[in-house]
Protein backbone atom coordinates (compact mmCIF):
# COMPACT_ATOMS: atom_id res chain seq x y z
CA UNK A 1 0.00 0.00 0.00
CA UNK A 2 1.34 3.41 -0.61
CA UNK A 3 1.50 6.07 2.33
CA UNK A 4 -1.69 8.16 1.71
CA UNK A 5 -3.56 4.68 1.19
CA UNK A 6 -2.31 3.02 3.81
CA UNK A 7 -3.17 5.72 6.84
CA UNK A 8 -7.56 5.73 5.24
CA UNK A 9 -7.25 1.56 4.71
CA UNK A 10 -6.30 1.48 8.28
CA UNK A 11 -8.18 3.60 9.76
CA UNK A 12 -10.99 1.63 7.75
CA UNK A 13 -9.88 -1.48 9.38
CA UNK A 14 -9.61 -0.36 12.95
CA UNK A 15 -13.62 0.75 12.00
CA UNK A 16 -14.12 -2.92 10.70
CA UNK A 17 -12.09 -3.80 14.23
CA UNK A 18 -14.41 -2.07 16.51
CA UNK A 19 -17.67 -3.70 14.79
CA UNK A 20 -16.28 -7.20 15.00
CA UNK A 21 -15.50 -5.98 19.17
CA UNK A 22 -19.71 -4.68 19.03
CA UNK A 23 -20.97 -7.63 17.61
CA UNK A 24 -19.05 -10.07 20.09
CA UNK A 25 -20.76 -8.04 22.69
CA UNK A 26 -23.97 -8.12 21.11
CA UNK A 27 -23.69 -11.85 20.84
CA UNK A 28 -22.68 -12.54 24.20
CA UNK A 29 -25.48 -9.85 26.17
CA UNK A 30 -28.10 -11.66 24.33
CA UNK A 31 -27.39 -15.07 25.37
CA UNK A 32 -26.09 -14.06 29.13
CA UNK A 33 -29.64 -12.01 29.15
CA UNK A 34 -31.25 -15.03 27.49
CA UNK A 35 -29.94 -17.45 30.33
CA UNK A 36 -30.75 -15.26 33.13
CA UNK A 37 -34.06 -13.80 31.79
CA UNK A 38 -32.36 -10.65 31.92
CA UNK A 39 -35.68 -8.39 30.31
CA UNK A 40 -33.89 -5.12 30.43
CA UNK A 41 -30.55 -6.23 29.59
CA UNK A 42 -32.41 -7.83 26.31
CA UNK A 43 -33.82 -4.23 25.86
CA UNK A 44 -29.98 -2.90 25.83
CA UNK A 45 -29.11 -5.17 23.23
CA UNK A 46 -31.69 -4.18 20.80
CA UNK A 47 -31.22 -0.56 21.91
CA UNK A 48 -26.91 -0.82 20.98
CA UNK A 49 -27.70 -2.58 17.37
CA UNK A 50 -27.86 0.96 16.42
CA UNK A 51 -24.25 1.39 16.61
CA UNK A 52 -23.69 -1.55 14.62
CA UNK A 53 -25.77 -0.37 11.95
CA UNK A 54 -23.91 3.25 12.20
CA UNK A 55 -20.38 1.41 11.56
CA UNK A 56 -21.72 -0.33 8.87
CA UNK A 57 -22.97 3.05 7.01
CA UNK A 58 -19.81 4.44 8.25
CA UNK A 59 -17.48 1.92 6.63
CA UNK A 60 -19.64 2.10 3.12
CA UNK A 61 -19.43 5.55 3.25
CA UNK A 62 -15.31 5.32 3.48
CA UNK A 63 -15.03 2.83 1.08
CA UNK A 64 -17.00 4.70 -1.53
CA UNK A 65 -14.92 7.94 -0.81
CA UNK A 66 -11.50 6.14 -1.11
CA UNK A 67 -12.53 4.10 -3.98
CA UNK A 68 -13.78 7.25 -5.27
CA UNK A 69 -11.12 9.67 -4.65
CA UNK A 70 -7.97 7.72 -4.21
CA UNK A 71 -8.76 5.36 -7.03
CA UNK A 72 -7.04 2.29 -5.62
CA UNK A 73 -5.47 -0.24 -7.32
CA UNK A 74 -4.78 -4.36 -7.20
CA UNK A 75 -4.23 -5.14 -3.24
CA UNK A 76 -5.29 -1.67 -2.06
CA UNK A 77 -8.75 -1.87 -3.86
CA UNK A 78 -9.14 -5.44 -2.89
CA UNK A 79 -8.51 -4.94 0.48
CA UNK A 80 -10.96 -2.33 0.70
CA UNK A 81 -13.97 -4.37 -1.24
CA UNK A 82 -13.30 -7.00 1.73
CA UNK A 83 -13.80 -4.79 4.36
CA UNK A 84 -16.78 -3.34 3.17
CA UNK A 85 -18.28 -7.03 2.50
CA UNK A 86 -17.14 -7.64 6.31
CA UNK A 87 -18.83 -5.03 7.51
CA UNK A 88 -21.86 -6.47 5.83
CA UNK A 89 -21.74 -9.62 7.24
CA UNK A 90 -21.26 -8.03 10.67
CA UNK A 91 -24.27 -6.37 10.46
CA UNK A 92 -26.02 -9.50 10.04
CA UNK A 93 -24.34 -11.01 13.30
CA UNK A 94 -26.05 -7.92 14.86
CA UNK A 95 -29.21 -8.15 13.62
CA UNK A 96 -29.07 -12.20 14.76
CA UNK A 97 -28.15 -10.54 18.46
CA UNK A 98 -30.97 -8.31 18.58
CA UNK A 99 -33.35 -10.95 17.24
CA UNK A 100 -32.11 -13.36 20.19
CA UNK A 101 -33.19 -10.82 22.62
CA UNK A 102 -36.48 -9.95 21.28
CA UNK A 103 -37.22 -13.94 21.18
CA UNK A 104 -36.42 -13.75 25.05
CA UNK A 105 -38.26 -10.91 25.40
CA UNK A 106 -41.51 -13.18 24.18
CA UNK A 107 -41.18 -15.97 26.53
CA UNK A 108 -42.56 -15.56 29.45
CA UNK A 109 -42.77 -18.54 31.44
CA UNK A 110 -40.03 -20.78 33.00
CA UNK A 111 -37.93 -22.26 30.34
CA UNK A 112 -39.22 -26.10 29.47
CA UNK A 113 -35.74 -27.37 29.54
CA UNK A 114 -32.38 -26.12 30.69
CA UNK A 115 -30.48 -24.16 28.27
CA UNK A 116 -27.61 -26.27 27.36
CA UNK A 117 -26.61 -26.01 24.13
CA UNK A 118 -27.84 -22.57 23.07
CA UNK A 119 -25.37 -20.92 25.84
CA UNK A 120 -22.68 -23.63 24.36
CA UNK A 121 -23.95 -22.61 20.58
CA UNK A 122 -23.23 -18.47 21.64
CA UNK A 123 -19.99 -19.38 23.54
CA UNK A 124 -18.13 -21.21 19.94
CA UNK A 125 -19.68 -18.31 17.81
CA UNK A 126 -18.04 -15.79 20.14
CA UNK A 127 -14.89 -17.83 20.08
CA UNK A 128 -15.20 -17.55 16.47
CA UNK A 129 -15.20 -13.96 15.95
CA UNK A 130 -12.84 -13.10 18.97
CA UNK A 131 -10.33 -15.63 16.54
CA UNK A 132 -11.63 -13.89 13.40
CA UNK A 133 -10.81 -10.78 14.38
CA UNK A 134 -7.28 -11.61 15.37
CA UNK A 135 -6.64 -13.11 11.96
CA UNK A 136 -7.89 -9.88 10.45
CA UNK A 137 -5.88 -7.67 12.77
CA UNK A 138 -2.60 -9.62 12.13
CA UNK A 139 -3.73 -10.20 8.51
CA UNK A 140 -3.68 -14.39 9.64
CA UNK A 141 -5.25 -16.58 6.39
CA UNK A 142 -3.92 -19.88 8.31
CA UNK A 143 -5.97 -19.04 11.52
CA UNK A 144 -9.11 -17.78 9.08
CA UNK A 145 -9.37 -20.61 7.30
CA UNK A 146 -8.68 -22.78 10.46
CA UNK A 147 -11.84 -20.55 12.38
CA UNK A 148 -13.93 -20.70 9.55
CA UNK A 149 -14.11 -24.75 9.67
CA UNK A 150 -15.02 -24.76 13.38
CA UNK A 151 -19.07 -23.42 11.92
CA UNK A 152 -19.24 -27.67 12.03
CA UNK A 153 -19.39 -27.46 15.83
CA UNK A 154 -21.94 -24.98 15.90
CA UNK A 155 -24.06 -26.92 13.53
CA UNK A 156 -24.13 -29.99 15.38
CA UNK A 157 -24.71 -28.02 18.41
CA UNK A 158 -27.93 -26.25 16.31
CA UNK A 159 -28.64 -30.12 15.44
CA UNK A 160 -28.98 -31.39 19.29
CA UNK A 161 -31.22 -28.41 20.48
CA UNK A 162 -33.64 -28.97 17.04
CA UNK A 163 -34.19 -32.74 17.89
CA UNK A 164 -34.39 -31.84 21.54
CA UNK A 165 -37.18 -29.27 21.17
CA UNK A 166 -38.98 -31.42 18.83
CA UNK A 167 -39.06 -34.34 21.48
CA UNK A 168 -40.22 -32.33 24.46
CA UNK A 169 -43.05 -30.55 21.51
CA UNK A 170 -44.12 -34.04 21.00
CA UNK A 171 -44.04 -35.12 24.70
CA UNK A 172 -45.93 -31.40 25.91
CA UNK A 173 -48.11 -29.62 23.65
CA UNK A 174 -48.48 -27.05 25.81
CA UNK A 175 -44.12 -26.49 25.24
CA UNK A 176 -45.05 -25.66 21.50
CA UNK A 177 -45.09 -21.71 21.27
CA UNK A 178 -41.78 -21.70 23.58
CA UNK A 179 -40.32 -24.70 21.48
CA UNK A 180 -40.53 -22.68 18.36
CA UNK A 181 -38.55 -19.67 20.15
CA UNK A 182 -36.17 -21.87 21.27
CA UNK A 183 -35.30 -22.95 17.50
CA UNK A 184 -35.43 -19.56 16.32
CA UNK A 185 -33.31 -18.77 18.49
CA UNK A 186 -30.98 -22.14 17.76
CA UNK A 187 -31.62 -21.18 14.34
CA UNK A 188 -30.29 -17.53 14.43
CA UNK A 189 -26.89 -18.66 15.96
CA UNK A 190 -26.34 -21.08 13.33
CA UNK A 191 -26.82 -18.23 10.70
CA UNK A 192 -24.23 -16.10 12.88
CA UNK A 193 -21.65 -18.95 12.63
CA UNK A 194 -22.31 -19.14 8.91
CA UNK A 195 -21.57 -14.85 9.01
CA UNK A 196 -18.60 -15.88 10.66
CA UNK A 197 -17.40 -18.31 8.02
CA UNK A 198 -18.09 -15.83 5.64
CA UNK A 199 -16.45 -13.46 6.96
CA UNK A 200 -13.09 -15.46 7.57
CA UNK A 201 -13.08 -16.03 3.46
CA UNK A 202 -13.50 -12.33 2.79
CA UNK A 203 -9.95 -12.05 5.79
CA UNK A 204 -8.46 -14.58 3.55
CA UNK A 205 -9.31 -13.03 0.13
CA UNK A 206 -8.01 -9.56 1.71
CA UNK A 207 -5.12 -11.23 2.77
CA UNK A 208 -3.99 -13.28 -0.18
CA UNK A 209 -6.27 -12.28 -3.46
CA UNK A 210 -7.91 -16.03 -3.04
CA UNK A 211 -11.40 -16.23 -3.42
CA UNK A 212 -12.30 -19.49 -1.33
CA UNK A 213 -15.47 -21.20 0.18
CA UNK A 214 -14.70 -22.54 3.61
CA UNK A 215 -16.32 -26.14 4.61
């Protein structure tokens, strides 16, 4: 990268940095909340998805402008196209959080099972981007790739909770509506490990030019 580039692509990044930071958060607060029936913790979450959303505007907005007035080139333009489909991705993972808590702002009762494997599920996809966003900061393809793959744990942990809701549906009628949350919920943390994924190929792509599909 040449000098003028470099300063705006990292101060892009660091942007990119601080949403990855956000959206562990997010992720986290809306399990912990989840788990404890936290009801105005859950409200926080939704409430800070705002910020989210203004570093993904913020991050389209600088890449437009640099694209636009610095007219990158080859690694420099690249590297900029992969941030701003990061950011994208990110924004997703935030959405996903504040879904979680507005699912645990519906349930009221006492939960028809002990969450297990949802707090398990939120502690590998945190994991995840914590590790993504190490391989982005040190510009790490090995350890993207390598994150990337672990989406198979969540998935089998999405697996367990679907045939485990299903069972207790079948066995309790009255566990239905809750049930259902409970899968959306399962649901929208296997979508944030699949975010996560994505987001490692657009690291490695940044890194190395090499447009892959992990797993």
């Amino acid at each position: 990268m040449n000098n003028s580039m470099e300063l705006n692509i990292n101060t892009l990044k660091n942007y990119t940095i601080k949403m990855m930071e956000k959206c562990e958060t997010a992720i986290d607060s809306s399990i912990d909340c989840m788990v404890r029936k936290d009801l105005e913790g859950s409200k926080k979450v939704i409430k800070n998805d705002d910020e989210i959303d203004d570093l993904r505007a913020y991050i389209r907005d600088r890449s437009i402008e640099l694209i636009a007035l610095k007219q990158p080139m080859a690694k420099d333009l690249r590297y900029i196209y992969a941030l701003g489909n990061i950011a994208i991705e990110l924004e997703r993972i935030g959405d996903y959080s504040e879904n979680i808590a507005e699912e645990t702002l519906k349930i009221q009762e006492d939960y028809m099972k002990e969450l297990i494997d949802i707090p398990k599920m939120g502690k590998e996809c945190v994991y995840m981007l914590q590790q993504a966003r190490a391989a982005l900061e040190n510009s790490d393809e090995n350890l993207a790739y390598e994150i990337g793959l672990r989406d198979n744990i969540v998935d089998d942990l999405y697996e367990q909770i679907h045939v485990d809701c299903l069972k207790i549906m079948n066995e309790r009628p009255e566990t239905i509506n809750q049930g259902v949350r409970l899968l959306f919920v399962g649901r929208y943390l296997e979508r944030i490990g699949d975010h996560i994924t994505n987001v490692c190929e657009k690291i490695i792509y940044a890194v190395n030019g090499e447009m892959i599909e992990i797993g």
